[in-house]
C-alpha atoms as a PDB file:
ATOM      1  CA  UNK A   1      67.848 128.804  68.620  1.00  0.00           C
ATOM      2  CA  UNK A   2      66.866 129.420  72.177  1.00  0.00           C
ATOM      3  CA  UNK A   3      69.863 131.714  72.711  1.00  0.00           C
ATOM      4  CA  UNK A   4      68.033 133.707  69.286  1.00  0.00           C
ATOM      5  CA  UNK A   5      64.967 134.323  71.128  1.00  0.00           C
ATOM      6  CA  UNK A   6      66.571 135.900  73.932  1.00  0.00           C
ATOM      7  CA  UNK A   7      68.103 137.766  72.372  1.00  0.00           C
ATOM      8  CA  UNK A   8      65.290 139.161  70.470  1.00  0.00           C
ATOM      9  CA  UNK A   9      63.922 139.335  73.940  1.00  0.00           C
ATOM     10  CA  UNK A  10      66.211 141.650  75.169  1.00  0.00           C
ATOM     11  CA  UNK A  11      66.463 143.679  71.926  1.00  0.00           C
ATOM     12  CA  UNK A  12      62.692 143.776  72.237  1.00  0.00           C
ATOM     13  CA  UNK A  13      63.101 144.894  76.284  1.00  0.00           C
ATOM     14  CA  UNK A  14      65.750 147.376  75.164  1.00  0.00           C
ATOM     15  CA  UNK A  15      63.400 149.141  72.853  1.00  0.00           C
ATOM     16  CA  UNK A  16      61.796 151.069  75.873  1.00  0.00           C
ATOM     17  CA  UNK A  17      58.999 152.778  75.078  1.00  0.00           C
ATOM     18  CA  UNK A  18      58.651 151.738  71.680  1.00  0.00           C
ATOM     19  CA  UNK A  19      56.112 149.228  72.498  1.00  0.00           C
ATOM     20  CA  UNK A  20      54.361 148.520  69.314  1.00  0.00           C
ATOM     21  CA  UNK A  21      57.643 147.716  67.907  1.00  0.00           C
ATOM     22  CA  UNK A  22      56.971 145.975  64.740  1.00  0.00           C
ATOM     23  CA  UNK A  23      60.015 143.810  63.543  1.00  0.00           C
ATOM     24  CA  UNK A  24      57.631 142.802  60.455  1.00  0.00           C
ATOM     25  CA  UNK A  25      57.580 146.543  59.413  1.00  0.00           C
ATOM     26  CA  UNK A  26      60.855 147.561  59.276  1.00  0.00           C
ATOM     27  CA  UNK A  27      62.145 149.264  57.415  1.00  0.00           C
ATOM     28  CA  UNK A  28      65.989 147.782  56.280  1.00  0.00           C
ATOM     29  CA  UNK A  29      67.702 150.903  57.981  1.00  0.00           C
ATOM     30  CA  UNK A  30      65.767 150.243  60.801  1.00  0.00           C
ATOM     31  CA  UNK A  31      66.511 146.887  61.265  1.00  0.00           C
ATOM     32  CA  UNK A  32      69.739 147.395  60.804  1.00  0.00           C
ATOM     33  CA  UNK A  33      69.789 149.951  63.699  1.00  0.00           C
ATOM     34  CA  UNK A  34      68.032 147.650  65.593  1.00  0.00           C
ATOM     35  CA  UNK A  35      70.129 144.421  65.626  1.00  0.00           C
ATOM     36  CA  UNK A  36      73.337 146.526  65.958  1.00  0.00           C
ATOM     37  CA  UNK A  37      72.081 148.185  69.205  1.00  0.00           C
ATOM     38  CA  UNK A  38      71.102 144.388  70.573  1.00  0.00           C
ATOM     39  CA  UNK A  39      75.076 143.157  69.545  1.00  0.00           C
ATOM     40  CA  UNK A  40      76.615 146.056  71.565  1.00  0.00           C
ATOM     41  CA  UNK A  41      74.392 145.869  74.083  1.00  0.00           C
ATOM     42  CA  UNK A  42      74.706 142.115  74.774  1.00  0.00           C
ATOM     43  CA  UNK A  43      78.961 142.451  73.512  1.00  0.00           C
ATOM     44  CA  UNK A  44      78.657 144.679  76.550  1.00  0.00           C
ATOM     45  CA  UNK A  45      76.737 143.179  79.022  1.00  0.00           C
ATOM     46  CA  UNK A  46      77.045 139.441  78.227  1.00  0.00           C
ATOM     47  CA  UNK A  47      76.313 138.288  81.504  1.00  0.00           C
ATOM     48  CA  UNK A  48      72.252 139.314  80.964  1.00  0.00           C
ATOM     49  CA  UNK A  49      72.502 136.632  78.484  1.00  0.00           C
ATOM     50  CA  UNK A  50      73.394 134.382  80.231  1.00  0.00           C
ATOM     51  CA  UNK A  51      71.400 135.100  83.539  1.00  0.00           C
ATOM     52  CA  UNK A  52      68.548 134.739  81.111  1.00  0.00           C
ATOM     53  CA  UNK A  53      69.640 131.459  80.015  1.00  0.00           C
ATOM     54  CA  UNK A  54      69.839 130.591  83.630  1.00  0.00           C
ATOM     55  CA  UNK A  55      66.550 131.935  84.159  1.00  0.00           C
ATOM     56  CA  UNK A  56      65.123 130.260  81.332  1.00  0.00           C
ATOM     57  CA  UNK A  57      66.311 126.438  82.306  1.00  0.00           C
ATOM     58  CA  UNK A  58      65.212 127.112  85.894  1.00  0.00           C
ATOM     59  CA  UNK A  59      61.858 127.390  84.184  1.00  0.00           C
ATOM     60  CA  UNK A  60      61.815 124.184  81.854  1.00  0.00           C
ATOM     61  CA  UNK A  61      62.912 122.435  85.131  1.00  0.00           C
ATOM     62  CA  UNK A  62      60.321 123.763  87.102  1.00  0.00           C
ATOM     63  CA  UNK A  63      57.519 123.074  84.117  1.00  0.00           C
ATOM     64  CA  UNK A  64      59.110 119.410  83.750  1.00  0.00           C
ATOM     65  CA  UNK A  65      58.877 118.702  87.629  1.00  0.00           C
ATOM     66  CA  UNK A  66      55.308 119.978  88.148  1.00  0.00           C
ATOM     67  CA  UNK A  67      54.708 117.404  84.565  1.00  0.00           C
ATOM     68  CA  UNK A  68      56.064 114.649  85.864  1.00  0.00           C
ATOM     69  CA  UNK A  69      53.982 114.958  89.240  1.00  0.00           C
ATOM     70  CA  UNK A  70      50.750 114.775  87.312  1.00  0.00           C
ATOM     71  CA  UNK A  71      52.077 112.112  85.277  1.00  0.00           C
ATOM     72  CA  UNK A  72      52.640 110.310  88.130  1.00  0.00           C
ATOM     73  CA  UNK A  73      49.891 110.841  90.356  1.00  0.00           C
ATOM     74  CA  UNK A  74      47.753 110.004  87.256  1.00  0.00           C
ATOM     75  CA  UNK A  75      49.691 106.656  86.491  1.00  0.00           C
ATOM     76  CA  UNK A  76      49.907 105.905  90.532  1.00  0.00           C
ATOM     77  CA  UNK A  77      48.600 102.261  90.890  1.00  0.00           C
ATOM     78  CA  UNK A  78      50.089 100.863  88.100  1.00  0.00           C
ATOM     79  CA  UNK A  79      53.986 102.428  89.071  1.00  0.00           C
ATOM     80  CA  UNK A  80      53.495 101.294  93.225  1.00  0.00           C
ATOM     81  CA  UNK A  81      50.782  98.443  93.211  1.00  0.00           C
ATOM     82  CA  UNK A  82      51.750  96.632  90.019  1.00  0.00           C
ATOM     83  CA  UNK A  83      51.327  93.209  91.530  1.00  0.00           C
ATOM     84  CA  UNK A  84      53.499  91.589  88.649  1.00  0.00           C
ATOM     85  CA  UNK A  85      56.416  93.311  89.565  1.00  0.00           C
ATOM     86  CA  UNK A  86      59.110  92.234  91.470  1.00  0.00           C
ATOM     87  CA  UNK A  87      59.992  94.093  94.791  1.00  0.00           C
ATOM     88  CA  UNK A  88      62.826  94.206  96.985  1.00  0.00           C
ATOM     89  CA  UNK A  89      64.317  96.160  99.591  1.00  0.00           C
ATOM     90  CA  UNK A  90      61.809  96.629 102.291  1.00  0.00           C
ATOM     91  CA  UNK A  91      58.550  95.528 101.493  1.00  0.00           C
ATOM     92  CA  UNK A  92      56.676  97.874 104.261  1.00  0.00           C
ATOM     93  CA  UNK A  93      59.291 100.409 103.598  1.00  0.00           C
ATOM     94  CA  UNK A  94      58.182 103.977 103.733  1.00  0.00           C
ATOM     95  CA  UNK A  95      59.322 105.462 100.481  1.00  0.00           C
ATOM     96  CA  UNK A  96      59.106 103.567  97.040  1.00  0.00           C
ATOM     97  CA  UNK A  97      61.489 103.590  94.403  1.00  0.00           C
ATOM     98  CA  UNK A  98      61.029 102.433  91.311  1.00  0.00           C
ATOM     99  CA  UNK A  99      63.369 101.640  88.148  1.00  0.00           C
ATOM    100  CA  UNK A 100      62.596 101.165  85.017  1.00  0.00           C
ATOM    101  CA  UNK A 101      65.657  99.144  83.468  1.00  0.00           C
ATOM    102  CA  UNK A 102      67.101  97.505  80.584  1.00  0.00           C
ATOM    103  CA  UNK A 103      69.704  94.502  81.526  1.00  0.00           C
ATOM    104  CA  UNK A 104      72.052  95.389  78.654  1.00  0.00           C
ATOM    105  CA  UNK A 105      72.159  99.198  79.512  1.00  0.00           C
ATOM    106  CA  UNK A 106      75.200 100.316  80.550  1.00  0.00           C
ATOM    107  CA  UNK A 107      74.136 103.381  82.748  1.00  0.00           C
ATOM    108  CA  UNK A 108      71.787 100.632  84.179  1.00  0.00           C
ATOM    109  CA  UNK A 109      74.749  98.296  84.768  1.00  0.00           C
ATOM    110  CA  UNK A 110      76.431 101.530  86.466  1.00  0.00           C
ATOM    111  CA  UNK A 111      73.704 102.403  88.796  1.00  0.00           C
ATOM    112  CA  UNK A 112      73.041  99.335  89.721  1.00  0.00           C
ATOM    113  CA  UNK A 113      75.569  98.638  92.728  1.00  0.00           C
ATOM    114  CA  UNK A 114      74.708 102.352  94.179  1.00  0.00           C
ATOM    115  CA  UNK A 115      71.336 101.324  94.049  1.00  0.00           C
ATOM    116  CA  UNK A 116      71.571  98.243  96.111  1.00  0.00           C
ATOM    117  CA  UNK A 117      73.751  99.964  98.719  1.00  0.00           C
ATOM    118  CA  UNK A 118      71.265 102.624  98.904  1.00  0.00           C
ATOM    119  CA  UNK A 119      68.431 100.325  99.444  1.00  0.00           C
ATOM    120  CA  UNK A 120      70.374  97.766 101.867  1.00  0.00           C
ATOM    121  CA  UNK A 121      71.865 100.636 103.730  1.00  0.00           C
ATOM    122  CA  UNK A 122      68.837 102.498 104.275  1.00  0.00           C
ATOM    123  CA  UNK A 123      66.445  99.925 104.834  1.00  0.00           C
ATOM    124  CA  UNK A 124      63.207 101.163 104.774  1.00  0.00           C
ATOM    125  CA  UNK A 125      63.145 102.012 100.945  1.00  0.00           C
ATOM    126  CA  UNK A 126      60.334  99.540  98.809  1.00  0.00           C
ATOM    127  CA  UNK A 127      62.288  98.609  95.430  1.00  0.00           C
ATOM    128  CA  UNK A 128      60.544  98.173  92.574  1.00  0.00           C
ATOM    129  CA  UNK A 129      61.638  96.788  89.130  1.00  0.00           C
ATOM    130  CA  UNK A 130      60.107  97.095  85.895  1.00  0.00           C
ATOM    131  CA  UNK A 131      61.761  95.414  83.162  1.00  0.00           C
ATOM    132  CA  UNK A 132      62.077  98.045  80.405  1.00  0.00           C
ATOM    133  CA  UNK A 133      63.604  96.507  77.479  1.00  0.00           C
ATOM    134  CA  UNK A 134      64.691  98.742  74.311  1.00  0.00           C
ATOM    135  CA  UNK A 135      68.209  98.218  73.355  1.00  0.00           C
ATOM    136  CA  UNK A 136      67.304  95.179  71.122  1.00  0.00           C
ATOM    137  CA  UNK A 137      66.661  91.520  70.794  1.00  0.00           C
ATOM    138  CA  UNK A 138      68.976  90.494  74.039  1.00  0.00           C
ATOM    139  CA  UNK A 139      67.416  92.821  75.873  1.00  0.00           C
ATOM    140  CA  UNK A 140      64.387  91.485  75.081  1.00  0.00           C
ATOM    141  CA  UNK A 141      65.285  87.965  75.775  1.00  0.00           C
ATOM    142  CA  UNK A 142      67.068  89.134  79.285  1.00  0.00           C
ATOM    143  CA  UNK A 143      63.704  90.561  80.169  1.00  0.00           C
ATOM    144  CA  UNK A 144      61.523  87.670  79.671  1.00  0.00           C
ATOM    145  CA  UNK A 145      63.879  85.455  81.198  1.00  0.00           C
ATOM    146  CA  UNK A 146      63.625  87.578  84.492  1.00  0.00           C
ATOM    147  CA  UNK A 147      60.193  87.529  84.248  1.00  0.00           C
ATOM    148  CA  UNK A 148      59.706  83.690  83.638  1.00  0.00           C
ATOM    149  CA  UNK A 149      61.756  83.471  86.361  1.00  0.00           C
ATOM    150  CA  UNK A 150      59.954  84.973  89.076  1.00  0.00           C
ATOM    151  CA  UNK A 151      56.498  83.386  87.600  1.00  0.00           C
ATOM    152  CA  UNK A 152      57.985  80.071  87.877  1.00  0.00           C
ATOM    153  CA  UNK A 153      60.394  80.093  90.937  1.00  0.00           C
ATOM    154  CA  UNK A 154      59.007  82.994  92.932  1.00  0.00           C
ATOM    155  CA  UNK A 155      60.799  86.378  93.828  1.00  0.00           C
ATOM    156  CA  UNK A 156      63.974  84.713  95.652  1.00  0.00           C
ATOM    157  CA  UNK A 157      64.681  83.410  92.037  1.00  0.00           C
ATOM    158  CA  UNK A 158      64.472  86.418  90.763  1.00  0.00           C
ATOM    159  CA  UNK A 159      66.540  88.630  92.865  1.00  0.00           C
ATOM    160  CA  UNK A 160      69.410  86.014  91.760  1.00  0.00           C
ATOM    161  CA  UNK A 161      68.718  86.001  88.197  1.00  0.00           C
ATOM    162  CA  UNK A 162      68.225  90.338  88.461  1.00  0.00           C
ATOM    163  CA  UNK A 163      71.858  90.448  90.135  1.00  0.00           C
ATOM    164  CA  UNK A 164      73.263  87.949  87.542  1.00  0.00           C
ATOM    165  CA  UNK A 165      71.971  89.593  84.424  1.00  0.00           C
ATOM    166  CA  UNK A 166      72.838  92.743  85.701  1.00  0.00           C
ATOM    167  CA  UNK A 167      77.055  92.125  86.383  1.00  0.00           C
ATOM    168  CA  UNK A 168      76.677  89.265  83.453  1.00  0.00           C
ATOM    169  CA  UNK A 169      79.286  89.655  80.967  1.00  0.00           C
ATOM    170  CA  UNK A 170      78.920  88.204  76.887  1.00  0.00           C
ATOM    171  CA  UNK A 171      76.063  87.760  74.871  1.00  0.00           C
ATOM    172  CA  UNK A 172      72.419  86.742  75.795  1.00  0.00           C
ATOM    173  CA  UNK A 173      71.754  83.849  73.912  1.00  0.00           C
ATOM    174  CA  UNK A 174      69.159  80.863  75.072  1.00  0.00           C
ATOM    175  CA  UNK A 175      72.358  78.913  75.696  1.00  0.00           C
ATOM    176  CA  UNK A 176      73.960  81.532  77.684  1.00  0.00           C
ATOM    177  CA  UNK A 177      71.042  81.595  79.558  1.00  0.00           C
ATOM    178  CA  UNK A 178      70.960  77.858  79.865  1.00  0.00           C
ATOM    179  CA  UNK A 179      74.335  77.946  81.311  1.00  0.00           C
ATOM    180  CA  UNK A 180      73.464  80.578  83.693  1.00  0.00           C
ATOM    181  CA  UNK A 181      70.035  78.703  85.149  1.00  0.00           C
ATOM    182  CA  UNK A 182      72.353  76.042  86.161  1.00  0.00           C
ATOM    183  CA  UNK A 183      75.053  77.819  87.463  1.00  0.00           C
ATOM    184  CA  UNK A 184      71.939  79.522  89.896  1.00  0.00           C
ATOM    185  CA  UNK A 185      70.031  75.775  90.247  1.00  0.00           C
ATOM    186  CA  UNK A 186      67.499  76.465  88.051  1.00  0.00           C
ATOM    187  CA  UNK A 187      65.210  74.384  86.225  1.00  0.00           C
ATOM    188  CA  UNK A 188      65.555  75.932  82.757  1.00  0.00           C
ATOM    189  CA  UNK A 189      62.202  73.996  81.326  1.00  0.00           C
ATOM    190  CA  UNK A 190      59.291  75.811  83.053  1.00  0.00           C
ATOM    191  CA  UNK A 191      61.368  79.318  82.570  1.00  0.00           C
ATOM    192  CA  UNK A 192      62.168  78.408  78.823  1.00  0.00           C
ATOM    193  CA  UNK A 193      58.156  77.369  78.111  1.00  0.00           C
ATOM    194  CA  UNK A 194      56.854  80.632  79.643  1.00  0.00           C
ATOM    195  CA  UNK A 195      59.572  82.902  78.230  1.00  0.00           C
ATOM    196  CA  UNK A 196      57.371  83.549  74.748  1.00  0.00           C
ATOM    197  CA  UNK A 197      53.892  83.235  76.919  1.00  0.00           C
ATOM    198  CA  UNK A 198      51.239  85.772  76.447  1.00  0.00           C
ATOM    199  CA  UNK A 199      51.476  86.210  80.334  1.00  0.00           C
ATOM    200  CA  UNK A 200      55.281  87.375  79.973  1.00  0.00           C
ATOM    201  CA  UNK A 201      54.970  89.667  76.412  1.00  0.00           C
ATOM    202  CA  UNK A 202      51.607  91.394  78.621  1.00  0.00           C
ATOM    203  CA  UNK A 203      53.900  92.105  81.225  1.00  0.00           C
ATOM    204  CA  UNK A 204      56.405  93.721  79.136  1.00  0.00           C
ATOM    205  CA  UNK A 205      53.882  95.490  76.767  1.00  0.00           C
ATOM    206  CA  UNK A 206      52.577  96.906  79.776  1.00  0.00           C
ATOM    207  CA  UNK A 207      55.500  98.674  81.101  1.00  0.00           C
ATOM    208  CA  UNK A 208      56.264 100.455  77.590  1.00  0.00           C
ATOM    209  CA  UNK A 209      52.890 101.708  77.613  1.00  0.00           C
ATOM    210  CA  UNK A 210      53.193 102.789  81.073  1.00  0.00           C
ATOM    211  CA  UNK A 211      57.237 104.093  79.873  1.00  0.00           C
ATOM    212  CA  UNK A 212      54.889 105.553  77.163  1.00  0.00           C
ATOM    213  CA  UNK A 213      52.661 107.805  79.139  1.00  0.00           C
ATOM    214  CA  UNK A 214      55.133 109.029  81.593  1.00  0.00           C
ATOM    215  CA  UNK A 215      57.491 110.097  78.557  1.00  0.00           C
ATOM    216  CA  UNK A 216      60.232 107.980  79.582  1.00  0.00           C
ATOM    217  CA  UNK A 217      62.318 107.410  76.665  1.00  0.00           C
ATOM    218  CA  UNK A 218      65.684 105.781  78.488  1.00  0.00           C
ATOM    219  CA  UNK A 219      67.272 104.090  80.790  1.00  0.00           C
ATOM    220  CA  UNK A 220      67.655 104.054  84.034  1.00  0.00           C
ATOM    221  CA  UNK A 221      64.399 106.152  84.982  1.00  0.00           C
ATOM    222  CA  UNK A 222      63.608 105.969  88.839  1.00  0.00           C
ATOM    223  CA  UNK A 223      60.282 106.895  90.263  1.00  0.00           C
ATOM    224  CA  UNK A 224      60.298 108.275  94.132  1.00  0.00           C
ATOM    225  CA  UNK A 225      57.557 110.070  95.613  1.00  0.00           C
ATOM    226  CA  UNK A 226      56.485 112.361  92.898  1.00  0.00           C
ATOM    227  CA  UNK A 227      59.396 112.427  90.879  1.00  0.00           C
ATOM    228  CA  UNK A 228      60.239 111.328  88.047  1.00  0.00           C
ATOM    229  CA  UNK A 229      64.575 110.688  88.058  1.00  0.00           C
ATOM    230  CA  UNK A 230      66.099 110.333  84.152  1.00  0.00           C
ATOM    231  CA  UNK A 231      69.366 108.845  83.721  1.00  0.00           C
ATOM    232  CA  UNK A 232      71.958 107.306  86.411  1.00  0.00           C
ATOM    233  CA  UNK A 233      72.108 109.281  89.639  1.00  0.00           C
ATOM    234  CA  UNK A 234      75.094 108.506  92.339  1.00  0.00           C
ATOM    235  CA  UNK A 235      74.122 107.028  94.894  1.00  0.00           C
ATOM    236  CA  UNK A 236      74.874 110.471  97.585  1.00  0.00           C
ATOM    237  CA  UNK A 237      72.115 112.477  95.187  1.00  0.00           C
ATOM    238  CA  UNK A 238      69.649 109.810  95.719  1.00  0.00           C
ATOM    239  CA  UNK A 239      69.851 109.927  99.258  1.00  0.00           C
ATOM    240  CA  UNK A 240      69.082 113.552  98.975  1.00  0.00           C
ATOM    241  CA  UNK A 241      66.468 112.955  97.377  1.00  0.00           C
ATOM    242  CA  UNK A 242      64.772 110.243  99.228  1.00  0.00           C
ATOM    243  CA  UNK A 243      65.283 112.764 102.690  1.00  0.00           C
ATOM    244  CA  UNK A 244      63.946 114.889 100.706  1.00  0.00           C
ATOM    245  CA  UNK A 245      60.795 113.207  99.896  1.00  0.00           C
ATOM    246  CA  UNK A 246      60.508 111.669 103.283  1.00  0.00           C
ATOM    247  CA  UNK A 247      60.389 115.033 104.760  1.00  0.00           C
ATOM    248  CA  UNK A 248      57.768 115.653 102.346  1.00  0.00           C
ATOM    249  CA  UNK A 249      55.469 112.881 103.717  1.00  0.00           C
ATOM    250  CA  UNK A 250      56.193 114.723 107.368  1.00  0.00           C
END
């Protein structure tokens, strides 16, 4: 459909001097004319088309990027100063990067090792994680769990319980999970009691609506700086991308 409207574009820019072309008006002879001289001139020049395809996405990018700057300027305190989130990495660091994540996504699962490296090798980088769960009932039960545990047992806890859900293999189940506090030393009886609290389903509600408002429909989805990162990125484009937004800050 998009490649339509070009094209009608250019037929419209090929008309010339006809400027109060009206397509509406046509008569059949005319519009006949007129879409056969837009095939042969794009048959014979194909490579407009597709500079103006080029031209077009450079556009939507641009739009999206300036978007997601307002969104995030707008939604500022509750993405870097959510004091219910967990954060890692550098505390003082001097860029923050935050994920929103779902323990049973896969891309999630994928980015996950680049993303430590990046923050461990860099180390000034502030990590944030909000617990995004949408891919279902274990996801929603791997969420809560992380966030009983850090209410609980503090953010040490959690940073265990983050890396173990994140490289843990089989089903989520409350016995899975059972297996896995005590494999990590944890008391499962204070996490298991808040797991269903109000406390931990405000927590999560709160991070779709935020999810909500910044139009983040999947995951991964990193915040940094101003910009709003959908879908896995290796780890050698994020460090572009956090020089870049260093550089930024001057």
């Amino acid at each position: 459909m998009r490649r339509f409207f070009l094209a009608l574009g250019l037929g419209l820019a090929l008309a010339g001097p006809v400027a109060a072309l009206d397509l509406g008006n046509m008569t059949p002879a005319e519009k006949s004319a007129f879409d056969a001289e837009v095939r042969s001139y794009l048959l014979a020049h194909p490579e407009v088309l597709v500079e103006a395809i080029k031209s077009l996405d450079a556009r939507q990018a641009q739009q999206q990027a300036q978007s997601d700057a307002e969104m995030v300027k707008a939604n500022a305190t509750a993405l870097f100063k959510d004091a219910h989130a967990w954060v890692g990495g550098n505390p003082q660091g001097d860029v923050t990067l935050v994920e929103f994540m779902d323990y049973r996504c896969t891309y999630c699962r994928h980015a996950y090792q680049e993303v430590n490296n990046l923050v461990k090798t860099d180390g000034h980088i502030r990590f944030v994680v909000k617990e995004f769960p949408i891919l279902g009932p274990q996801s929603d039960l791997s969420a809560r769990y992380a966030i009983a545990v850090l209410q609980a047992k503090g953010p040490e806890a959690y940073a265990k319980v983050h890396d173990a859900l994140m490289t843990f293999r089989g089903e989520i189940t409350q016995q899975s999970l059972a297996v896995l506090s005590k494999k990590l030393g944890l008391d499962v009886t204070d996490i298991f009691g808040r797991m269903n609290s109000d406390a931990v389903t405000t927590i999560i509600n709160e991070n779709r609506a935020l999810a909500d408002k910044l139009q983040i429909q999947g995951t991964p989805t990193f915040v940094l700086a101003d910009q709003m990162l959908r879908g896995y990125l290796p780890e050698a484009a994020m460090k572009q991308i956090v020089a870049k937004a260093r550089a930024a800050k001057g």
